[in-house]
C-alpha atoms as a PDB file:
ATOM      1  CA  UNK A   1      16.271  43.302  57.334  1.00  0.00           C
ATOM      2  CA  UNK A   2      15.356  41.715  60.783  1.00  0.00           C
ATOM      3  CA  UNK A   3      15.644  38.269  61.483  1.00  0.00           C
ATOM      4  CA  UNK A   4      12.142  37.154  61.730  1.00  0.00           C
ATOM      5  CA  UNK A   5      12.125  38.238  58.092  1.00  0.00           C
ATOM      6  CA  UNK A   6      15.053  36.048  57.136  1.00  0.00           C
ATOM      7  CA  UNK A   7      13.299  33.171  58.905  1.00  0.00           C
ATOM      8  CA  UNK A   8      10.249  33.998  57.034  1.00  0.00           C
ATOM      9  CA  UNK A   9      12.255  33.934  53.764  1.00  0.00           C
ATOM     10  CA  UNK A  10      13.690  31.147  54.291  1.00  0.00           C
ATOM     11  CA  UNK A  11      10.898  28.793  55.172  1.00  0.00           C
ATOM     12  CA  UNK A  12       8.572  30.481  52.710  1.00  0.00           C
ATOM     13  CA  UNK A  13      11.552  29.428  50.383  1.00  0.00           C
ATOM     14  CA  UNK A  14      11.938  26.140  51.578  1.00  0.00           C
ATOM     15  CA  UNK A  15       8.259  25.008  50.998  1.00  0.00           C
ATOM     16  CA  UNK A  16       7.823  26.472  47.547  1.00  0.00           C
ATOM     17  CA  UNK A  17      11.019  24.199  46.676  1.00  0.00           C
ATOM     18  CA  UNK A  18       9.427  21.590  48.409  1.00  0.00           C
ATOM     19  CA  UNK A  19       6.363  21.882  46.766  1.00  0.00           C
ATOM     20  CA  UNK A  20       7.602  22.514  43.080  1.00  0.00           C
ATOM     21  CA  UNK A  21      10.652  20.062  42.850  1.00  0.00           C
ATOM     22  CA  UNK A  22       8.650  17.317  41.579  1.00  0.00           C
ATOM     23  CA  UNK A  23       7.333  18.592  39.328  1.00  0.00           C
ATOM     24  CA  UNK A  24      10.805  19.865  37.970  1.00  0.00           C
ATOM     25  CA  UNK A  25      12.717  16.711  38.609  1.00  0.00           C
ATOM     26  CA  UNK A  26       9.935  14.176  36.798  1.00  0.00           C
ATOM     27  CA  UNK A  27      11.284  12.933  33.222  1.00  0.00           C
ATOM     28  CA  UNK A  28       9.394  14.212  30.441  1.00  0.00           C
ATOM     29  CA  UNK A  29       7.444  11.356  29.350  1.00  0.00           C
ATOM     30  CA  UNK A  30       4.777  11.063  26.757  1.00  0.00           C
ATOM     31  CA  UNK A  31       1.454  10.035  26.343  1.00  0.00           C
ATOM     32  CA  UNK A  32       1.356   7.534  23.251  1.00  0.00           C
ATOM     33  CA  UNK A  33      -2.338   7.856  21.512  1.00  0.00           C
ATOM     34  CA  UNK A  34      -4.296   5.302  19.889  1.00  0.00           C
ATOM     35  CA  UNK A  35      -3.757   6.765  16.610  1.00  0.00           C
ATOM     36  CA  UNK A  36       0.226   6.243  17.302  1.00  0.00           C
ATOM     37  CA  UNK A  37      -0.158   2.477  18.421  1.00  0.00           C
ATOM     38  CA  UNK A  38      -2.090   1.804  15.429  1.00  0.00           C
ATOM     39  CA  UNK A  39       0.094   2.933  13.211  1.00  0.00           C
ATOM     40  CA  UNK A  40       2.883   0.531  13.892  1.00  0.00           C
ATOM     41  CA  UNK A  41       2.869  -2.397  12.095  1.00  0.00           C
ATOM     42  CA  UNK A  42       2.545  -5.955  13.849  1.00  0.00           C
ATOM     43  CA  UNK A  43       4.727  -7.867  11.674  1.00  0.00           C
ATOM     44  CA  UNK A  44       7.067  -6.630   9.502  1.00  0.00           C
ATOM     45  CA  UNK A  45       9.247  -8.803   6.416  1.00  0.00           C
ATOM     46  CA  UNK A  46      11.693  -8.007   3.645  1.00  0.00           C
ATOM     47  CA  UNK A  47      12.619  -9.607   0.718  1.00  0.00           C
ATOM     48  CA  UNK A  48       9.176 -11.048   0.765  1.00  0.00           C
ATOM     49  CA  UNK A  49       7.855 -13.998  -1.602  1.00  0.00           C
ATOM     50  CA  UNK A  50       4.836 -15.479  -0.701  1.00  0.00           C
ATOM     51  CA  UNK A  51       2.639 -17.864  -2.714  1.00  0.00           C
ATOM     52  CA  UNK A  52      -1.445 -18.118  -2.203  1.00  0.00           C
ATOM     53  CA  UNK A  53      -3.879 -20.684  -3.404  1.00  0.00           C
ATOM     54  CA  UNK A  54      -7.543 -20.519  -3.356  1.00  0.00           C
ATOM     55  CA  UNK A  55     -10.390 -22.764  -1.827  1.00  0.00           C
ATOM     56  CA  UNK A  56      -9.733 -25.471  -4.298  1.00  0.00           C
ATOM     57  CA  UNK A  57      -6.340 -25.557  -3.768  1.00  0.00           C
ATOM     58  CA  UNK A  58      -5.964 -23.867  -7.280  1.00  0.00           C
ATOM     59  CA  UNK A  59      -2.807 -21.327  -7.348  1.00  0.00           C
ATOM     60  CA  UNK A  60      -4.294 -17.898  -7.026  1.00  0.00           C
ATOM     61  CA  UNK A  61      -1.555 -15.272  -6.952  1.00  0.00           C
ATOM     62  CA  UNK A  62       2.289 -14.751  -5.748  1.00  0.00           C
ATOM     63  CA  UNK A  63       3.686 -11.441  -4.457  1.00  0.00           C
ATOM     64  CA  UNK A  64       7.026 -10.183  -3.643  1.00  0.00           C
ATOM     65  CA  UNK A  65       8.274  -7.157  -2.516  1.00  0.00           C
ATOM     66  CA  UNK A  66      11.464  -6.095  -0.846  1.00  0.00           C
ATOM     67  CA  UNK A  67       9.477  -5.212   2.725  1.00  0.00           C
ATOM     68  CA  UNK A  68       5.820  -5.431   3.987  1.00  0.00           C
ATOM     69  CA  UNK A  69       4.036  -4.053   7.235  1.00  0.00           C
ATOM     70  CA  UNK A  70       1.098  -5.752   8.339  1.00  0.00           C
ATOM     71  CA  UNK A  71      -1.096  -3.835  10.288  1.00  0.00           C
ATOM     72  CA  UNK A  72      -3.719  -6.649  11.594  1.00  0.00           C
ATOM     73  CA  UNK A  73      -5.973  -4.035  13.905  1.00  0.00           C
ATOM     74  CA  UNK A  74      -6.075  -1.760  10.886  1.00  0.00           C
ATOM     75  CA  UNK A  75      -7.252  -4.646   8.098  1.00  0.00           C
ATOM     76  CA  UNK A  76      -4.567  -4.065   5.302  1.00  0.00           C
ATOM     77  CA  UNK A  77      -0.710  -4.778   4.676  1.00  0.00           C
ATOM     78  CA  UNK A  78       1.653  -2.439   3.112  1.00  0.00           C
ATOM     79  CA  UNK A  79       4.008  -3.434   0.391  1.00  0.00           C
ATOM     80  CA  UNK A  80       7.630  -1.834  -0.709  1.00  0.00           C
ATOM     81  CA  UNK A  81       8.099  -2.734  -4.559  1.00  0.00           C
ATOM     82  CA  UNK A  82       5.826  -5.189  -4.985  1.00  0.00           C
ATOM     83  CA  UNK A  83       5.282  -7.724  -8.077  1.00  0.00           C
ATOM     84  CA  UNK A  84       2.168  -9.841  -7.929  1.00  0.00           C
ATOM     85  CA  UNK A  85       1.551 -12.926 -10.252  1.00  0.00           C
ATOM     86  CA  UNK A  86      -2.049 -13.379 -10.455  1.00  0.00           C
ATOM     87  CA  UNK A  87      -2.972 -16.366 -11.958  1.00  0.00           C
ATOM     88  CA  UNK A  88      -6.331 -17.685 -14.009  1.00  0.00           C
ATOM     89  CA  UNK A  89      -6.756 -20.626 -15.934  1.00  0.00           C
ATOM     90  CA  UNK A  90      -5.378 -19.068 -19.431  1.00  0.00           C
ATOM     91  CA  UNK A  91      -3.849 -16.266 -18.627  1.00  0.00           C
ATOM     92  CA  UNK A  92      -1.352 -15.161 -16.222  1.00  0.00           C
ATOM     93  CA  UNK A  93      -0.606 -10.911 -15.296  1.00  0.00           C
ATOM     94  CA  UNK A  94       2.415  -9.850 -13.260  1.00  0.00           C
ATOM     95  CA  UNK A  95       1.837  -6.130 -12.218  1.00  0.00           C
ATOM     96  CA  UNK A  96       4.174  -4.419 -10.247  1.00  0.00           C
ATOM     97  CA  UNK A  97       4.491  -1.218  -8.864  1.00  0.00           C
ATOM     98  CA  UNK A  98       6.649   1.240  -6.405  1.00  0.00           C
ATOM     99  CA  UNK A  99       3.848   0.129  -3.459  1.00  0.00           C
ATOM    100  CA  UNK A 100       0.742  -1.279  -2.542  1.00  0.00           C
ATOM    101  CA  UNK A 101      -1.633  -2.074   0.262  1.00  0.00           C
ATOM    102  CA  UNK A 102      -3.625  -5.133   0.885  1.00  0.00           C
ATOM    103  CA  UNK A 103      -6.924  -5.311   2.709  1.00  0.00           C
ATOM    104  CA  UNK A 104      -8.319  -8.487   4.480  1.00  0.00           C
ATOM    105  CA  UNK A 105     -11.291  -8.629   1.465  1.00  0.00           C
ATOM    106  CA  UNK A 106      -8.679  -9.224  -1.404  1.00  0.00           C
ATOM    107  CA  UNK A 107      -8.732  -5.912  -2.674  1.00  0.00           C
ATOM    108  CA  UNK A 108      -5.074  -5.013  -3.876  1.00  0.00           C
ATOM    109  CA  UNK A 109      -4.030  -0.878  -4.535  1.00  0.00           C
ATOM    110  CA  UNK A 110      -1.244  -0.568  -6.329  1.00  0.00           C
ATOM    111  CA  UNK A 111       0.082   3.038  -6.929  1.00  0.00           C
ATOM    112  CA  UNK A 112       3.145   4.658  -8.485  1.00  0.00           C
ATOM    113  CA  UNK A 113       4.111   3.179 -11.657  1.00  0.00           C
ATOM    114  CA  UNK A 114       2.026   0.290 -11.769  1.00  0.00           C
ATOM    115  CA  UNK A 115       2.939  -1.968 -14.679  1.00  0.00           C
ATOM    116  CA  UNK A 116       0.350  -4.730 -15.700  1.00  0.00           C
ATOM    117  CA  UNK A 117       2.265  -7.427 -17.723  1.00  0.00           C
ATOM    118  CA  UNK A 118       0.349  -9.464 -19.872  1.00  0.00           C
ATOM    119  CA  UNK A 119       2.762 -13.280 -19.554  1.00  0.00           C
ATOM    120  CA  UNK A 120       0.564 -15.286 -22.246  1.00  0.00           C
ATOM    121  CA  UNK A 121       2.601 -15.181 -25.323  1.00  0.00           C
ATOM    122  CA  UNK A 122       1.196 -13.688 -28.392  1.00  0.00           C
ATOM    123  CA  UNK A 123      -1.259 -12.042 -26.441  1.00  0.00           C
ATOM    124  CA  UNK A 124      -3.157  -8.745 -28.281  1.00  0.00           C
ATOM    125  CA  UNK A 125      -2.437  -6.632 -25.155  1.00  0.00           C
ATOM    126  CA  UNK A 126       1.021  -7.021 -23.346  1.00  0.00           C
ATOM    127  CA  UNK A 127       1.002  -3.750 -20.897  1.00  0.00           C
ATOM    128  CA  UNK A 128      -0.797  -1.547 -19.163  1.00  0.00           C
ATOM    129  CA  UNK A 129       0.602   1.217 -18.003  1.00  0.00           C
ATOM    130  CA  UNK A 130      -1.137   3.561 -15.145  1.00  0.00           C
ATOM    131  CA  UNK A 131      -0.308   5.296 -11.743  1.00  0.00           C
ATOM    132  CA  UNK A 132      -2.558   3.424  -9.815  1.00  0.00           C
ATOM    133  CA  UNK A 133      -4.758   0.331 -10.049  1.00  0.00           C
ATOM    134  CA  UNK A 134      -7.183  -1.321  -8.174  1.00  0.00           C
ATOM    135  CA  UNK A 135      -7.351  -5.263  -8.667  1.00  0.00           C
ATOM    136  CA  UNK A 136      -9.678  -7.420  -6.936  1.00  0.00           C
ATOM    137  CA  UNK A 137      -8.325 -10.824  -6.533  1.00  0.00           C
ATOM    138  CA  UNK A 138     -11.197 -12.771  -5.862  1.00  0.00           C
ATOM    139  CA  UNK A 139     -12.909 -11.514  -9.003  1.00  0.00           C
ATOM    140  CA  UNK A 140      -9.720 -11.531 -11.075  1.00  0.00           C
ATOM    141  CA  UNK A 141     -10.813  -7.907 -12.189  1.00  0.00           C
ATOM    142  CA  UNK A 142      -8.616  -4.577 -12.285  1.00  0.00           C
ATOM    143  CA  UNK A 143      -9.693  -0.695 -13.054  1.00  0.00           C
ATOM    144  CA  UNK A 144      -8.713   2.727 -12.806  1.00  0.00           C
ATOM    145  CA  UNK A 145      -9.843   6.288 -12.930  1.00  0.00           C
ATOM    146  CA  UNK A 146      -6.524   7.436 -14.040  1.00  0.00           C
ATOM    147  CA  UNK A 147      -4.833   8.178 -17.590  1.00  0.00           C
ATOM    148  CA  UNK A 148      -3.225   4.366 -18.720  1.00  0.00           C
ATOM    149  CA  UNK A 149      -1.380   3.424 -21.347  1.00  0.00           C
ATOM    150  CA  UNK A 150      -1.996  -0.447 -23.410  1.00  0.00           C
ATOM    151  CA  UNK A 151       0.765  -1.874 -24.927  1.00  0.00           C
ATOM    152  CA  UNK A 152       1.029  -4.792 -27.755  1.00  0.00           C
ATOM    153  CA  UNK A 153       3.568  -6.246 -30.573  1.00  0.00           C
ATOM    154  CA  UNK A 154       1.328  -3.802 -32.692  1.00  0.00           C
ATOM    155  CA  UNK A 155      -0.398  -1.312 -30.953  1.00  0.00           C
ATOM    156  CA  UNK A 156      -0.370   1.565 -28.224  1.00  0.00           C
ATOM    157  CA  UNK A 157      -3.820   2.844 -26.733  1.00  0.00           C
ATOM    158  CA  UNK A 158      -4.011   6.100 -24.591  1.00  0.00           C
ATOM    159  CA  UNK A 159      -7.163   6.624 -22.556  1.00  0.00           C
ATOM    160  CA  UNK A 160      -8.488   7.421 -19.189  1.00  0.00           C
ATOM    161  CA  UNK A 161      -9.877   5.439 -17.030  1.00  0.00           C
ATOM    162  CA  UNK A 162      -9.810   0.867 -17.157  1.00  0.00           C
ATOM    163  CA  UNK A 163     -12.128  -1.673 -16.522  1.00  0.00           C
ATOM    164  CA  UNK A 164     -10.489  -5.588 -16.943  1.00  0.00           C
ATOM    165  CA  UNK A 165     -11.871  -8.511 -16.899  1.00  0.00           C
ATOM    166  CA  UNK A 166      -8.711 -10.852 -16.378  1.00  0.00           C
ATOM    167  CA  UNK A 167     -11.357 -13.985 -16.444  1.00  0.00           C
ATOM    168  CA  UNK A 168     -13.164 -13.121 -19.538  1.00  0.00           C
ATOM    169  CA  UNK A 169      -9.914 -11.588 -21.079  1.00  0.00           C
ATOM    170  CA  UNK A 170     -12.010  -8.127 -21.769  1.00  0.00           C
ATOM    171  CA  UNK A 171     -10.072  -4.910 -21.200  1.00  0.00           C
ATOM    172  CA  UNK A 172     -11.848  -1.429 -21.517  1.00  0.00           C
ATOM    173  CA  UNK A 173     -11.022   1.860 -21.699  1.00  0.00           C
ATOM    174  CA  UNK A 174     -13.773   4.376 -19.807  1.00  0.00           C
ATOM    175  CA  UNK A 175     -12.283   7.103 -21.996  1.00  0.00           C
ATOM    176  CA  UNK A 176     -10.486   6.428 -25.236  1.00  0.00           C
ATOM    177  CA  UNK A 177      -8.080   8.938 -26.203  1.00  0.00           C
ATOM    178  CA  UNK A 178      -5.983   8.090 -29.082  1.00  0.00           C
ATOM    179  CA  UNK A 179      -4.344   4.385 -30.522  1.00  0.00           C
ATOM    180  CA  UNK A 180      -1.641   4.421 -32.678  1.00  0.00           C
ATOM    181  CA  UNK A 181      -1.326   1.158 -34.924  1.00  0.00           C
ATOM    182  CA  UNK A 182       2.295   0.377 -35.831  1.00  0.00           C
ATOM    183  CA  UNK A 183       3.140  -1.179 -39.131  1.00  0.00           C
ATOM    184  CA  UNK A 184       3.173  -5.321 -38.929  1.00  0.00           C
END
């Protein structure tokens, strides 16, 4: 090999280094997306007990849970273990349930072992028993498209499907299965 070849190498070498080493030497960084902004929360609380009222000052409903996310651009808050109180004039329901999510319009989904407890004593229902529920808070109503189970000191009602009227104290089944009456 001449010497105007190992020149040639060399410089030809030299500039491809030149040119490439930024691009080799630049930390790996990532592009966050929208999508992965909006999924963190804004605010986020544990061991949470909150109380709300309504526009007359009227106690409307308590929840606590043992964390909750709020995700303000996204319209809802998340909930760990919640227990809600809602509260009416006659009757009171505690329903809990292994999450839920909020949205800004009062409209509470609770899913995964969702217990409805009936806290009026000697009340004809006590529980009801699904995997999810829907309850609108405003309305004081609940339902569900999935199996449930209604509880009371006498009775035990299996259907599909629940439409409640927590105001008018009317609970019904979409699709009646079987009740078994116990003896009294």
């Amino acid at each position: 090999m001449n010497s105007a070849r190992i020149v040639l190498f060399v410089a030809f070498t030299g500039c491809m280094i030149w040119l490439w080493l930024p691009y080799f030497t630049q930390p790996t960084t990532t592009q966050s997306t929208d999508a992965e902004i909006l999924a963190k929360p804004d605010y986020t609380a544990k061991a949470l007990k909150q109380t709300a009222y309504d526009k007359q000052g009227n106690l409307s409903h308590q929840v606590t849970a043992t964390k909750m996310e709020l995700y303000q651009q996204l319209g809802f808050t998340h909930f760990e273990k919640p227990i809600f109180t809602l509260y009416n004039n006659d009757q009171t329901w505690q329903i809990n349930a292994n999450e839920a999510s909020l949205y800004e319009n009062q409209q509470l989904i609770l899913e995964g072992d969702v217990v409805a407890t009936n806290m009026t004593e000697n009340a004809m229902i006590e529980k009801i028993h699904a995997d999810n529920i829907h309850v609108d808070i405003n309305l004081l109503t609940m339902s569900s498209e999935q199996p449930v189970i209604i509880t009371g000191p006498n009775l035990k009602v299996i259907g599909k499907g629940l439409q409640a009227d927590l105001n008018t104290e009317v609970i019904e089944l979409i699709n009646h299965t079987r009740t078994i009456y116990y003896d009294q």
